[in-house]
N, C-alpha and C. Protein backbone atom coordinates (compact mmCIF):
# COMPACT_ATOMS: atom_id res chain seq x y z
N UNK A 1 25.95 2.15 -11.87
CA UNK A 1 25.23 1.12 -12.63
C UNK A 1 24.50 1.77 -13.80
N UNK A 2 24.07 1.04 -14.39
CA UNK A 2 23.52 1.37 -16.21
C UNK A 2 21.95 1.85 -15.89
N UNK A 3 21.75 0.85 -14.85
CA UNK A 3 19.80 0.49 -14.39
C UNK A 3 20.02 0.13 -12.98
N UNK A 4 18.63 0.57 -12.63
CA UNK A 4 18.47 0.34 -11.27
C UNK A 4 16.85 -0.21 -11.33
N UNK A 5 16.84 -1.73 -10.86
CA UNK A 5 15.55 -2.34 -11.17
C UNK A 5 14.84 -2.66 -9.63
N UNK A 6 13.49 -2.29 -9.76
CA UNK A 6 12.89 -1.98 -8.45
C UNK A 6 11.79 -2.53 -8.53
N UNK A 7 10.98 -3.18 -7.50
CA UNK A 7 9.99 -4.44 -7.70
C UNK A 7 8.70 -3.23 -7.35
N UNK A 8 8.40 -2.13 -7.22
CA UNK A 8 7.47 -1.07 -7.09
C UNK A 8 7.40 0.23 -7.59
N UNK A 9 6.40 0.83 -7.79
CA UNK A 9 6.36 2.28 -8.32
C UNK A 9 6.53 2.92 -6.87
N UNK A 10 6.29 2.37 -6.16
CA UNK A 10 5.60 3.26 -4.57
C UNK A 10 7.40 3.69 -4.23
N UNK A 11 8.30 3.17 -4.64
CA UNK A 11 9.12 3.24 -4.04
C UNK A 11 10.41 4.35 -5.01
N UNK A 12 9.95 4.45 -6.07
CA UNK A 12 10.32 5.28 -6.86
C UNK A 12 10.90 6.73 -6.54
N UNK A 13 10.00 7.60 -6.53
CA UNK A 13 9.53 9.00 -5.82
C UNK A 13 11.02 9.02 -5.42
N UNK A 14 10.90 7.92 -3.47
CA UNK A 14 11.78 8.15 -2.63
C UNK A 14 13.33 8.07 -3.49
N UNK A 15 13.50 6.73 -3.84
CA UNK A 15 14.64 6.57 -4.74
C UNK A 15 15.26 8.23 -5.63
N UNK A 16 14.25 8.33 -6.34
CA UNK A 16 14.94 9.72 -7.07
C UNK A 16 15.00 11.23 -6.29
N UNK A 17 14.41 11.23 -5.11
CA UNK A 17 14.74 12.46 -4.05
C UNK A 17 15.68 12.52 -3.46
N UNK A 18 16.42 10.72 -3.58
CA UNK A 18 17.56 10.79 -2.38
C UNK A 18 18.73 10.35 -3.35
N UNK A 19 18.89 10.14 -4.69
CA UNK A 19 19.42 9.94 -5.53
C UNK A 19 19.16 10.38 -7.05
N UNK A 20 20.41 10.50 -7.78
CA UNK A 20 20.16 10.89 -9.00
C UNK A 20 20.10 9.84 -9.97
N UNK A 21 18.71 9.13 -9.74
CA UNK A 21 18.81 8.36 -11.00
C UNK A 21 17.45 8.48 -11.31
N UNK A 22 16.90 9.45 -11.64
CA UNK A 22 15.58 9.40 -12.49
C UNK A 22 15.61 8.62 -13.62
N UNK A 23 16.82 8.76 -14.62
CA UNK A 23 16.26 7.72 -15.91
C UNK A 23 17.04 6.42 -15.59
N UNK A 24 17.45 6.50 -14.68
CA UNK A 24 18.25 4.77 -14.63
C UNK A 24 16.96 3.92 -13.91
N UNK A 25 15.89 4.29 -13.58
CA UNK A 25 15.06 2.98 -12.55
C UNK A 25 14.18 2.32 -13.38
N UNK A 26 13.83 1.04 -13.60
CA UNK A 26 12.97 0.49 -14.36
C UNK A 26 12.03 -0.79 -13.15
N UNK A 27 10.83 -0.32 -13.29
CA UNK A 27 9.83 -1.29 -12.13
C UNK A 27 9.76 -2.53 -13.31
N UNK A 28 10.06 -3.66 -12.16
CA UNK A 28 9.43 -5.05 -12.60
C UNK A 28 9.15 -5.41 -11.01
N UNK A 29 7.89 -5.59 -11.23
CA UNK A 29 7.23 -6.33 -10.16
C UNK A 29 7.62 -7.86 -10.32
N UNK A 30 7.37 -8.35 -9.26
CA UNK A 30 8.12 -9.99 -9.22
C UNK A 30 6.68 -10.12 -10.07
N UNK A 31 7.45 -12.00 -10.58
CA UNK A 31 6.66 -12.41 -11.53
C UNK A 31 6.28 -13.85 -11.48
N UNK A 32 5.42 -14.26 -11.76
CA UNK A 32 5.49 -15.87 -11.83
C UNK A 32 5.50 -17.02 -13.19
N UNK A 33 5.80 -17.97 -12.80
CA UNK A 33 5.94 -19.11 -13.93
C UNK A 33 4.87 -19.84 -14.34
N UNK A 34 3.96 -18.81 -15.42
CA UNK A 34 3.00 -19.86 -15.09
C UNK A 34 2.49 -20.66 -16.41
N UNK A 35 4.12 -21.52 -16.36
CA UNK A 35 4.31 -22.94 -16.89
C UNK A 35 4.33 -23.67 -16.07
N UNK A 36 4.49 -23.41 -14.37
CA UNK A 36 4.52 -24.23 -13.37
C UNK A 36 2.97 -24.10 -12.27
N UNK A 37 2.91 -22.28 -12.34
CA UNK A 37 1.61 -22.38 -11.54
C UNK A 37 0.59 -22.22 -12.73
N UNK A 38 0.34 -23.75 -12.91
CA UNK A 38 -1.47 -23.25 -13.78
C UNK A 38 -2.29 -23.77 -13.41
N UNK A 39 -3.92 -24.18 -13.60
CA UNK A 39 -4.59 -24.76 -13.15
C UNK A 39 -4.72 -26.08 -13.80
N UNK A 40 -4.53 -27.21 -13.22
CA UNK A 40 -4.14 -28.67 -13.83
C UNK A 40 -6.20 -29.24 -13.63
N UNK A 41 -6.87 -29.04 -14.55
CA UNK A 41 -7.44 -29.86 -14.23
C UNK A 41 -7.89 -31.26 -14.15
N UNK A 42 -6.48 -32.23 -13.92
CA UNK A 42 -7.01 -33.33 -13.61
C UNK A 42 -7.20 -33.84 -12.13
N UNK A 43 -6.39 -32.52 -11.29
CA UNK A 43 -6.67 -32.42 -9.61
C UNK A 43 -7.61 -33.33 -9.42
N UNK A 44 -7.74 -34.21 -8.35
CA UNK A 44 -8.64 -35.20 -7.73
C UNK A 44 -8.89 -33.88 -6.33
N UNK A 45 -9.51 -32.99 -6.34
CA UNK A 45 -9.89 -31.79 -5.16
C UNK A 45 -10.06 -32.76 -3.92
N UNK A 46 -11.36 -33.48 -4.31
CA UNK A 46 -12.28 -33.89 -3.07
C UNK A 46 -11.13 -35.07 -2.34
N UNK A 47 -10.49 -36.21 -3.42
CA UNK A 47 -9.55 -36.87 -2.67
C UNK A 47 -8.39 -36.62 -1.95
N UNK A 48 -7.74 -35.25 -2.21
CA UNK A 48 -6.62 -34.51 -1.66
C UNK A 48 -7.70 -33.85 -0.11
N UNK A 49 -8.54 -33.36 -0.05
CA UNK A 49 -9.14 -32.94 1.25
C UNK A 49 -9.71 -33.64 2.06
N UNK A 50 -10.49 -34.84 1.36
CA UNK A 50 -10.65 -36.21 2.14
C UNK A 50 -9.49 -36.68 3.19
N UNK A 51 -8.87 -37.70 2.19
CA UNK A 51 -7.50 -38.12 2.31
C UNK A 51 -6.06 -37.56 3.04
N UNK A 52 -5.76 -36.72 2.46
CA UNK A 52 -5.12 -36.16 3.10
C UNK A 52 -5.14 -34.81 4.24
N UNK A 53 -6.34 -33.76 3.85
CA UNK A 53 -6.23 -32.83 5.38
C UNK A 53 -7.41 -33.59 5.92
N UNK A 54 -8.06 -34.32 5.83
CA UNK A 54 -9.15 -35.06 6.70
C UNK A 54 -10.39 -33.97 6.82
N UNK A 55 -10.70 -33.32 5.70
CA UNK A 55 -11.50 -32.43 5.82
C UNK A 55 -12.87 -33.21 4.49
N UNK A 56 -14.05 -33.25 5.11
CA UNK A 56 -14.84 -34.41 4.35
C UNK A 56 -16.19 -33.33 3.86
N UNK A 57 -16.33 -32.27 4.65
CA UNK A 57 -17.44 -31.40 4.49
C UNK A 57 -16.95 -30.04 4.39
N UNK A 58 -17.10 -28.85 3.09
CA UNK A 58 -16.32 -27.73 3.32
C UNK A 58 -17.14 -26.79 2.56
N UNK A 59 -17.64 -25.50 2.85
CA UNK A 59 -17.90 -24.65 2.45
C UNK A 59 -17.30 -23.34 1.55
N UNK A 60 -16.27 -23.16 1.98
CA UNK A 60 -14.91 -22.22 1.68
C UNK A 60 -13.70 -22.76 2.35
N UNK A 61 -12.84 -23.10 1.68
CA UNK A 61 -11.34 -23.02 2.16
C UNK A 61 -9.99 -22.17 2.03
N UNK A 62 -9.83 -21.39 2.65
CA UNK A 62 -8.71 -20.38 2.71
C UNK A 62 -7.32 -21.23 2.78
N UNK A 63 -6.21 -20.62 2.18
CA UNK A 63 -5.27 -21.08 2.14
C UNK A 63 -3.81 -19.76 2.30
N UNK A 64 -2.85 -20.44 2.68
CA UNK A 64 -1.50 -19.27 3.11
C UNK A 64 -0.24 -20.01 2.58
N UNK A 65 0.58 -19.38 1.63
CA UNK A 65 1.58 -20.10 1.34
C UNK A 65 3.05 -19.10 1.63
N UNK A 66 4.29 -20.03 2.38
CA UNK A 66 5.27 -19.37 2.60
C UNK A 66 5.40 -19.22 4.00
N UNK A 67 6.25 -18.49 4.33
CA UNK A 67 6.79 -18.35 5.72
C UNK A 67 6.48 -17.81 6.90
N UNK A 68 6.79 -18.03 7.64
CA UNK A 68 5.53 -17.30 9.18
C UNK A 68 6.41 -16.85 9.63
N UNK A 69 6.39 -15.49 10.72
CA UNK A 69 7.17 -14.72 11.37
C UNK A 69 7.49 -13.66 11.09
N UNK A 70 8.52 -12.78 12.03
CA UNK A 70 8.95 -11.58 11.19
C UNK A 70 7.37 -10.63 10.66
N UNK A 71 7.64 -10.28 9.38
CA UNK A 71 7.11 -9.58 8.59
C UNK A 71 5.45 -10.29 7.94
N UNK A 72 5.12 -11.60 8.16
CA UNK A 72 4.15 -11.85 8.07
C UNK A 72 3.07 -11.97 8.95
N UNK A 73 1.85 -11.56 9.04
CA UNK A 73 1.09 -11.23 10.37
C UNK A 73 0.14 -12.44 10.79
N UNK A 74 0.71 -13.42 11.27
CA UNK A 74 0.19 -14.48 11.47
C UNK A 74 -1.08 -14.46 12.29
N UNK A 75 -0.89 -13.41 13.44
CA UNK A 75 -1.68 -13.31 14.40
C UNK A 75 -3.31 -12.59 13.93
N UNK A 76 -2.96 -12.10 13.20
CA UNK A 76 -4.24 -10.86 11.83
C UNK A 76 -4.72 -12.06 11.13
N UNK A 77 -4.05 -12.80 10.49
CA UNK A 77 -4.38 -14.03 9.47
C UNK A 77 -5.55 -15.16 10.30
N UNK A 78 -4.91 -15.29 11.25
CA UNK A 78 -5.59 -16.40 12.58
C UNK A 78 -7.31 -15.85 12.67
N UNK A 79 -7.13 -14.12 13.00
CA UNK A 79 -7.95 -13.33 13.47
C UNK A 79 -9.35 -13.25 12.79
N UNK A 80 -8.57 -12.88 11.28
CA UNK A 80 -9.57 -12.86 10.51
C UNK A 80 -10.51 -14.04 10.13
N UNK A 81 -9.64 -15.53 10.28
CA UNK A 81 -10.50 -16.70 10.30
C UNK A 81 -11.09 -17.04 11.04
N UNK A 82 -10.76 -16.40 12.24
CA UNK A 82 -11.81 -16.74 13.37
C UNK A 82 -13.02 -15.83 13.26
N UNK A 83 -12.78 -14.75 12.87
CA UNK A 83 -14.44 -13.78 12.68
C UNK A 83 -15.21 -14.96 11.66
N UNK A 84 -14.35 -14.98 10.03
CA UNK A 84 -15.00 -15.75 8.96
C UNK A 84 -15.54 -16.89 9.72
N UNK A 85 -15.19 -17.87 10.34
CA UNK A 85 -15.33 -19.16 10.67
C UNK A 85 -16.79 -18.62 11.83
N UNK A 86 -17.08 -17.50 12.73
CA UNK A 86 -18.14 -17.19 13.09
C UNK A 86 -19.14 -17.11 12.62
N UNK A 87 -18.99 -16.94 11.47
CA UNK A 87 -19.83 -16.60 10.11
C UNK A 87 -20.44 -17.66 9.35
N UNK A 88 -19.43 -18.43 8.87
CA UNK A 88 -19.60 -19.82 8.24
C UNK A 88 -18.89 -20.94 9.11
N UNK A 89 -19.54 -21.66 9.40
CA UNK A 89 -18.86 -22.74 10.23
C UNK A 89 -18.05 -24.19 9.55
N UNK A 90 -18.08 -24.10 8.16
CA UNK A 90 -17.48 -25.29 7.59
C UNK A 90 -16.70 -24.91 6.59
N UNK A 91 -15.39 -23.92 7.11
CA UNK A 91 -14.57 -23.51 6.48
C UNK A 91 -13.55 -23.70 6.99
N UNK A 92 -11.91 -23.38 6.69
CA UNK A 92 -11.03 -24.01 6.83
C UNK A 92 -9.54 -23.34 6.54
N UNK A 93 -8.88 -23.52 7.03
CA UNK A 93 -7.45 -22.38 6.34
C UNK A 93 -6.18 -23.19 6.76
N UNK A 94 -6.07 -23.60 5.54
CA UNK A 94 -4.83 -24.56 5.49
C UNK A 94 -3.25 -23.35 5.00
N UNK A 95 -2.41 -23.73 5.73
CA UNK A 95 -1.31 -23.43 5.31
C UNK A 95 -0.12 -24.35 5.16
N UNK A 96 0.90 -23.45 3.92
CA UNK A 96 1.59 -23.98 3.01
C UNK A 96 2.83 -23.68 3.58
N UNK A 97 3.42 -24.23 4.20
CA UNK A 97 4.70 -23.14 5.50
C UNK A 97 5.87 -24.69 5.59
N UNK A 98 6.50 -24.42 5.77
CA UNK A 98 7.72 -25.20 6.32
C UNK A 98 7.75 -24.15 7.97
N UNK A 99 7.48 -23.73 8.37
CA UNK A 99 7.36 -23.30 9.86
C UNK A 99 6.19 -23.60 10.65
N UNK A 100 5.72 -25.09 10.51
CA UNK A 100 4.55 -25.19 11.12
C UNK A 100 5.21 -25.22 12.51
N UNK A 101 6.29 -24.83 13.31
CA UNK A 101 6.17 -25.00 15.00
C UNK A 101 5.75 -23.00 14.82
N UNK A 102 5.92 -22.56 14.46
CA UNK A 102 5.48 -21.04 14.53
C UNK A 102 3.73 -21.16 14.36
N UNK A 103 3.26 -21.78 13.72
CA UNK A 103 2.09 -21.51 13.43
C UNK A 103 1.88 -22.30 14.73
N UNK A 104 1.79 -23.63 15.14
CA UNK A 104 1.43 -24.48 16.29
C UNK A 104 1.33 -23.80 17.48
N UNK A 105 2.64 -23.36 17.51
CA UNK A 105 2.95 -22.39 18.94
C UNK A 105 1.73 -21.13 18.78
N UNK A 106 1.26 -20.22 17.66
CA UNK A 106 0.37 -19.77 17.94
C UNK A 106 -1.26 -19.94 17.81
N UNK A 107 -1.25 -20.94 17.62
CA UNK A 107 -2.57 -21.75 17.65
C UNK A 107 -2.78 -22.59 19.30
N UNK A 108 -1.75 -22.40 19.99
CA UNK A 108 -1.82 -23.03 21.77
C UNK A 108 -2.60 -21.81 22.38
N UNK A 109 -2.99 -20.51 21.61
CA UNK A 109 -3.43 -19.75 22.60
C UNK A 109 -4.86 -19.97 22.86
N UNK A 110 -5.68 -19.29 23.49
CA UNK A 110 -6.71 -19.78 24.11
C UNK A 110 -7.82 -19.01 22.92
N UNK A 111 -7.67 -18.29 22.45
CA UNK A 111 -8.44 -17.74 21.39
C UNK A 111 -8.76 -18.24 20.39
N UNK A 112 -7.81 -18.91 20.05
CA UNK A 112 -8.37 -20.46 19.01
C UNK A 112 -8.62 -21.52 18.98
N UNK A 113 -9.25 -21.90 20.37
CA UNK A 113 -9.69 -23.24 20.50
C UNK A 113 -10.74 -23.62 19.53
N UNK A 114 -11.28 -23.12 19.26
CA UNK A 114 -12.87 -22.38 18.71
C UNK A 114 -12.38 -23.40 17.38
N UNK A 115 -11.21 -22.90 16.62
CA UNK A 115 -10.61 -22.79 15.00
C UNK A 115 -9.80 -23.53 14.65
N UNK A 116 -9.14 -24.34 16.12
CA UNK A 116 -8.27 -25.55 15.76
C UNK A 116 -8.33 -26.50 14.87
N UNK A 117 -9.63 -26.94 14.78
CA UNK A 117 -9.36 -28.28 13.85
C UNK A 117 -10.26 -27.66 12.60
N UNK A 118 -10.33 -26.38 12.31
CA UNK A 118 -10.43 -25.63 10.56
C UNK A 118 -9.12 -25.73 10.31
N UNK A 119 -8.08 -25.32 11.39
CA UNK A 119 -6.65 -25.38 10.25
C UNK A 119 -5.79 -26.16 10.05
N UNK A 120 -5.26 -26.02 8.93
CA UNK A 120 -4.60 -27.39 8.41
C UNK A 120 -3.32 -27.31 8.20
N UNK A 121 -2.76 -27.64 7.90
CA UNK A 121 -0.83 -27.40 7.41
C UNK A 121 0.02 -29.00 7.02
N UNK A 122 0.74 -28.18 5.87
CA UNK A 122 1.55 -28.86 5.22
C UNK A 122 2.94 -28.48 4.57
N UNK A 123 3.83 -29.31 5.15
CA UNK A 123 5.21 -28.85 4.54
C UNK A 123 5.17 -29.40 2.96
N UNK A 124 5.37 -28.60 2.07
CA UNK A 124 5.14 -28.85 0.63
C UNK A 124 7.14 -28.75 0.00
N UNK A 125 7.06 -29.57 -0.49
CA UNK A 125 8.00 -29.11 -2.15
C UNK A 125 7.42 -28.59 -3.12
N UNK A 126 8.28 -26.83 -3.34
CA UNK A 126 7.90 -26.10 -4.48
C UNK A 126 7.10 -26.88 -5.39
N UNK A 127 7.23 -27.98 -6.16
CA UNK A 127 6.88 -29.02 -6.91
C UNK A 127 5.26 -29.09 -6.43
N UNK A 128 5.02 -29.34 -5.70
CA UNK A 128 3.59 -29.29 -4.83
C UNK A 128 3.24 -28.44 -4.79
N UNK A 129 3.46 -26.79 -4.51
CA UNK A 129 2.43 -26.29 -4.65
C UNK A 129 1.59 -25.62 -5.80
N UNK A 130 1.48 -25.65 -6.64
CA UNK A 130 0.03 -25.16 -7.87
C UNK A 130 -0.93 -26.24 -7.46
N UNK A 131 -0.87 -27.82 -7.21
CA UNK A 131 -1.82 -29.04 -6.50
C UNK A 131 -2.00 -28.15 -5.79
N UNK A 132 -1.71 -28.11 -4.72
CA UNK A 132 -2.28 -27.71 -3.14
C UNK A 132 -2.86 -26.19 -3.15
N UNK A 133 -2.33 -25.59 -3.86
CA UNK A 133 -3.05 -24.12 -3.77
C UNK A 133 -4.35 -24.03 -4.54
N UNK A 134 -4.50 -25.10 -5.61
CA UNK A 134 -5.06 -25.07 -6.39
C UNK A 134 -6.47 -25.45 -5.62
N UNK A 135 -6.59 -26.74 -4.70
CA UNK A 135 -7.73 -27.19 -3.47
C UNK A 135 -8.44 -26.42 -3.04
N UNK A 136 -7.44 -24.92 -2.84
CA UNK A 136 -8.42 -23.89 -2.08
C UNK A 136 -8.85 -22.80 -2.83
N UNK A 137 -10.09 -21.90 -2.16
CA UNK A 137 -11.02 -20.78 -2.71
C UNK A 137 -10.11 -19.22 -2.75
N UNK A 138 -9.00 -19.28 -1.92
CA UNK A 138 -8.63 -17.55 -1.89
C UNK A 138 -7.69 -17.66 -0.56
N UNK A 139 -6.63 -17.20 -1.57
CA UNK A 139 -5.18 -16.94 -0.80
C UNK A 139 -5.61 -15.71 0.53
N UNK A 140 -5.07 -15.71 1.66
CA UNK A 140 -4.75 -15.09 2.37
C UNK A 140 -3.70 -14.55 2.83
N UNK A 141 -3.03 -13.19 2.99
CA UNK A 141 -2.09 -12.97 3.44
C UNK A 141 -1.49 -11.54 3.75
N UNK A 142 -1.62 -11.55 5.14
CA UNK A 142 -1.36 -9.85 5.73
C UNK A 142 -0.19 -9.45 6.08
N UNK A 143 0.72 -8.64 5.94
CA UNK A 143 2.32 -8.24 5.37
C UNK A 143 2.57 -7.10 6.41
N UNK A 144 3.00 -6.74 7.67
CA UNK A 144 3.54 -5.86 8.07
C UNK A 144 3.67 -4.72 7.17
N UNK A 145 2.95 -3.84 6.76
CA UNK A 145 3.57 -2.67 6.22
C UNK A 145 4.43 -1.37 6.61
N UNK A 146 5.85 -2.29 6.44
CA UNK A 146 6.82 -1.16 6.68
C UNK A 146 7.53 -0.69 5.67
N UNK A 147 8.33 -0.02 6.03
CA UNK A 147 8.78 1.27 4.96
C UNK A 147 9.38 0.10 3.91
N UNK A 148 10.11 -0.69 4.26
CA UNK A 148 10.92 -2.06 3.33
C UNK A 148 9.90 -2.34 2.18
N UNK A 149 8.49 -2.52 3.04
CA UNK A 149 7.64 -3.25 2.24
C UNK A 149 7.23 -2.23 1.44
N UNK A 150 7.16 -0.99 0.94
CA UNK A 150 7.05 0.34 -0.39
C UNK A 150 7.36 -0.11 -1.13
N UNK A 151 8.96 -1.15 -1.14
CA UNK A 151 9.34 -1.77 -2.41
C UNK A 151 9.02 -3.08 -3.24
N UNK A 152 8.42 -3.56 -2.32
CA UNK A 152 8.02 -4.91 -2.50
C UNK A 152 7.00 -5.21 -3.04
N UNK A 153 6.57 -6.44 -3.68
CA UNK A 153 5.86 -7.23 -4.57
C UNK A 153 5.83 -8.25 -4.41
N UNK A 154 4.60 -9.10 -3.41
CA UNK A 154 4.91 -10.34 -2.99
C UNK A 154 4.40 -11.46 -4.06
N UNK A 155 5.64 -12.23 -4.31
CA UNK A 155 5.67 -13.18 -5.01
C UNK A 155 3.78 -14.10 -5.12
N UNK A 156 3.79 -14.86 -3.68
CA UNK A 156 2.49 -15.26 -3.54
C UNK A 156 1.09 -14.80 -4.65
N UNK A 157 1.42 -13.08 -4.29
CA UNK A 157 0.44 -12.43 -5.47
C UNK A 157 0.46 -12.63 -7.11
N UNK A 158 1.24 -12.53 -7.42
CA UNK A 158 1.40 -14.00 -8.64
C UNK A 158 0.99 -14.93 -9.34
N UNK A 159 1.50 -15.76 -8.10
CA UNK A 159 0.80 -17.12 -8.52
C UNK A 159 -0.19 -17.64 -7.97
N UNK A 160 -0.95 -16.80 -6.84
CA UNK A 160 -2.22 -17.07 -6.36
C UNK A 160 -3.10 -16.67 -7.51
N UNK A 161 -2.57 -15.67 -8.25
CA UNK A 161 -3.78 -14.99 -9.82
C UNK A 161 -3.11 -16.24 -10.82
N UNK A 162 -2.32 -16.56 -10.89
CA UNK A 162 -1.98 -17.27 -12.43
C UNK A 162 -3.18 -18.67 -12.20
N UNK A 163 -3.45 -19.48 -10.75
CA UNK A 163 -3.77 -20.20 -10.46
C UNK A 163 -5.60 -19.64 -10.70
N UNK A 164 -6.22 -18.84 -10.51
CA UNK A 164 -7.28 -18.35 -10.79
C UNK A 164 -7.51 -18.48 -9.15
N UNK A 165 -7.16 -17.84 -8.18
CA UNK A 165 -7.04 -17.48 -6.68
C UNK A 165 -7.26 -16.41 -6.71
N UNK A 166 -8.77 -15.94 -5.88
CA UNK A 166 -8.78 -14.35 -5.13
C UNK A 166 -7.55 -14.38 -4.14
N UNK A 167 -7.17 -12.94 -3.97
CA UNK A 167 -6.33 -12.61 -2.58
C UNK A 167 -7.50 -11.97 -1.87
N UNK A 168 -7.05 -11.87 -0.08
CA UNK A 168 -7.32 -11.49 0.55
C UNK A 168 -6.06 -10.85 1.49
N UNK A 169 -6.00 -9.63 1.45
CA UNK A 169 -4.20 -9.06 1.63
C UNK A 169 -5.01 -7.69 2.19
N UNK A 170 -3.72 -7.12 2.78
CA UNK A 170 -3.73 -5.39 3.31
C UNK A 170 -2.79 -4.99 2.60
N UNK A 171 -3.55 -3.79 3.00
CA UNK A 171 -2.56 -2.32 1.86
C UNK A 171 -1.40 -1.78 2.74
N UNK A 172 -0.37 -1.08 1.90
CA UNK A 172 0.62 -0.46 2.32
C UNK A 172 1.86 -1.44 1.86
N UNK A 173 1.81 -2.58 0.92
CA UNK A 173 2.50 -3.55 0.33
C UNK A 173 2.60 -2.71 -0.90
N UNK A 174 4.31 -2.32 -1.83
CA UNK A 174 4.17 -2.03 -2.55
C UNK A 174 3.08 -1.28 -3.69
N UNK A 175 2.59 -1.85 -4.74
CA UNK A 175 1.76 -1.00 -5.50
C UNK A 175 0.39 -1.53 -5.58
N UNK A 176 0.29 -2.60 -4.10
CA UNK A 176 -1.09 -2.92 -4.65
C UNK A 176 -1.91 -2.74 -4.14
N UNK A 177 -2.04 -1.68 -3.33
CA UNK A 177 -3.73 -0.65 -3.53
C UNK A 177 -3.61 -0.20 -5.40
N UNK A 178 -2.86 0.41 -6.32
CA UNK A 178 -3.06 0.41 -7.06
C UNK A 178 -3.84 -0.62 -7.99
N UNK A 179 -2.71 -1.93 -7.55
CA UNK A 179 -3.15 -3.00 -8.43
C UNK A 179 -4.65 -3.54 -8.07
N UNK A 180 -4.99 -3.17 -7.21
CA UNK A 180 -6.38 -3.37 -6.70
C UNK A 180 -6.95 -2.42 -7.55
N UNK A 181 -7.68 -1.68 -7.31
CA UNK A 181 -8.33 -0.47 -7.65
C UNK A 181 -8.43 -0.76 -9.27
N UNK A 182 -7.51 -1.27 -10.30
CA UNK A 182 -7.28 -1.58 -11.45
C UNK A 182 -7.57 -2.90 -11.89
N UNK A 183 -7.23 -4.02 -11.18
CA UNK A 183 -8.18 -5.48 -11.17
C UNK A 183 -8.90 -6.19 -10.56
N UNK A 184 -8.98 -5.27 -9.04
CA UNK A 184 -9.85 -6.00 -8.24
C UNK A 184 -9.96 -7.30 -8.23
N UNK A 185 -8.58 -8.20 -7.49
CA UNK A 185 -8.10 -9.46 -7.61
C UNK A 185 -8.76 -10.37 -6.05
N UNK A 186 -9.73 -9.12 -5.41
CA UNK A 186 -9.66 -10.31 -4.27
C UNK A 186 -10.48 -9.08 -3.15
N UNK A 187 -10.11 -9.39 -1.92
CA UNK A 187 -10.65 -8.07 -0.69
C UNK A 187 -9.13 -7.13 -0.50
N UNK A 188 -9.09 -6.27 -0.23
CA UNK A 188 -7.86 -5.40 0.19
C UNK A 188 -8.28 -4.71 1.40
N UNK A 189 -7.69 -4.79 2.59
CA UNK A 189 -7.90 -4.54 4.00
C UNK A 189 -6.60 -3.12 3.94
């Protein structure tokens, strides 16, 4: 090939030790559209949390968009809202998933009785979410860091910033302990 295009620096290094392509690699971190994710302010906030998650009183609301299982740490995500929610009691963590029986099934355990009715969920069309992400205070989302993930650049991170969204994420995801350390977009665990 001419180029070899790689969504991380972290993953670089390895690439050219185990191959000869030092000048063929060019990093593009994934990217977002943000002609699609911007901040719309004619959002009706309070009537979308009223109305639809039935949430009428809120202090902070956390939010998770995308897929559960595998490689995303649902059980860490849960964890951490249950310390926060010890903390502040009128907060909330809605997620953005088309796998709500994964999330359900782990919300039956006995450790979250406590946190059940803070969380919320909704199967969205792409189309829907910049609205819905837009409702909440700061993306959440903790990533298995395995060797796969050196290369990676999660989309989410993106458009949770194009939207004006802190993250709340762990390190060992592609380059962003870097990207931290350089914009300090949120907490990094």
């Amino acid at each position: 090939s001419d180029q070899v295009i790689v969504l991380s620096n972290k993953i670089v290094p390895y690439l050219i030790s185990k191959y000869k392509i030092q000048k063929k690699i060019t990093v593009i971190p994934c990217s977002v559209d943000f002609n699609f994710f911007k901040i719309d302010e004619n959002i009706d906030k309070s009537s979308i949390l009223k109305n639809q998650l039935k949430i009428k009183k809120h202090e902070f609301i956390f939010c998770y968009s995308g897929s559960l299982g595998g490689i995303y740490q649902l059980e860490e995500m849960l964890d951490f809202f249950l310390n926060i929610n010890n903390i502040i009691k009128e907060t909330y963590f809605i997620f953005f998933t088309q796998n709500i029986n994964i999330l359900k099934k782990e919300l039956d355990k006995k450790k979250y009785i406590n946190i059940k009715n803070n969380i919320k969920f909704l199967s969205l069309e792409r189309k829907d979410l910049p609205k819905y992400i837009s409702i909440c205070d700061a993306m959440i989302y903790f990533i298995k860091p395995t060797f796969a993930k050196t290369a990676s650049c999660p989309t989410k991170l993106g458009e949770s910033l194009s939207l004006g969204m802190p993250i709340i994420t762990n390190n060992g995801i592609g380059d962003i302990h870097d990207f931290f350390k350089k914009i300090q977009p949120g907490l990094l665990f």
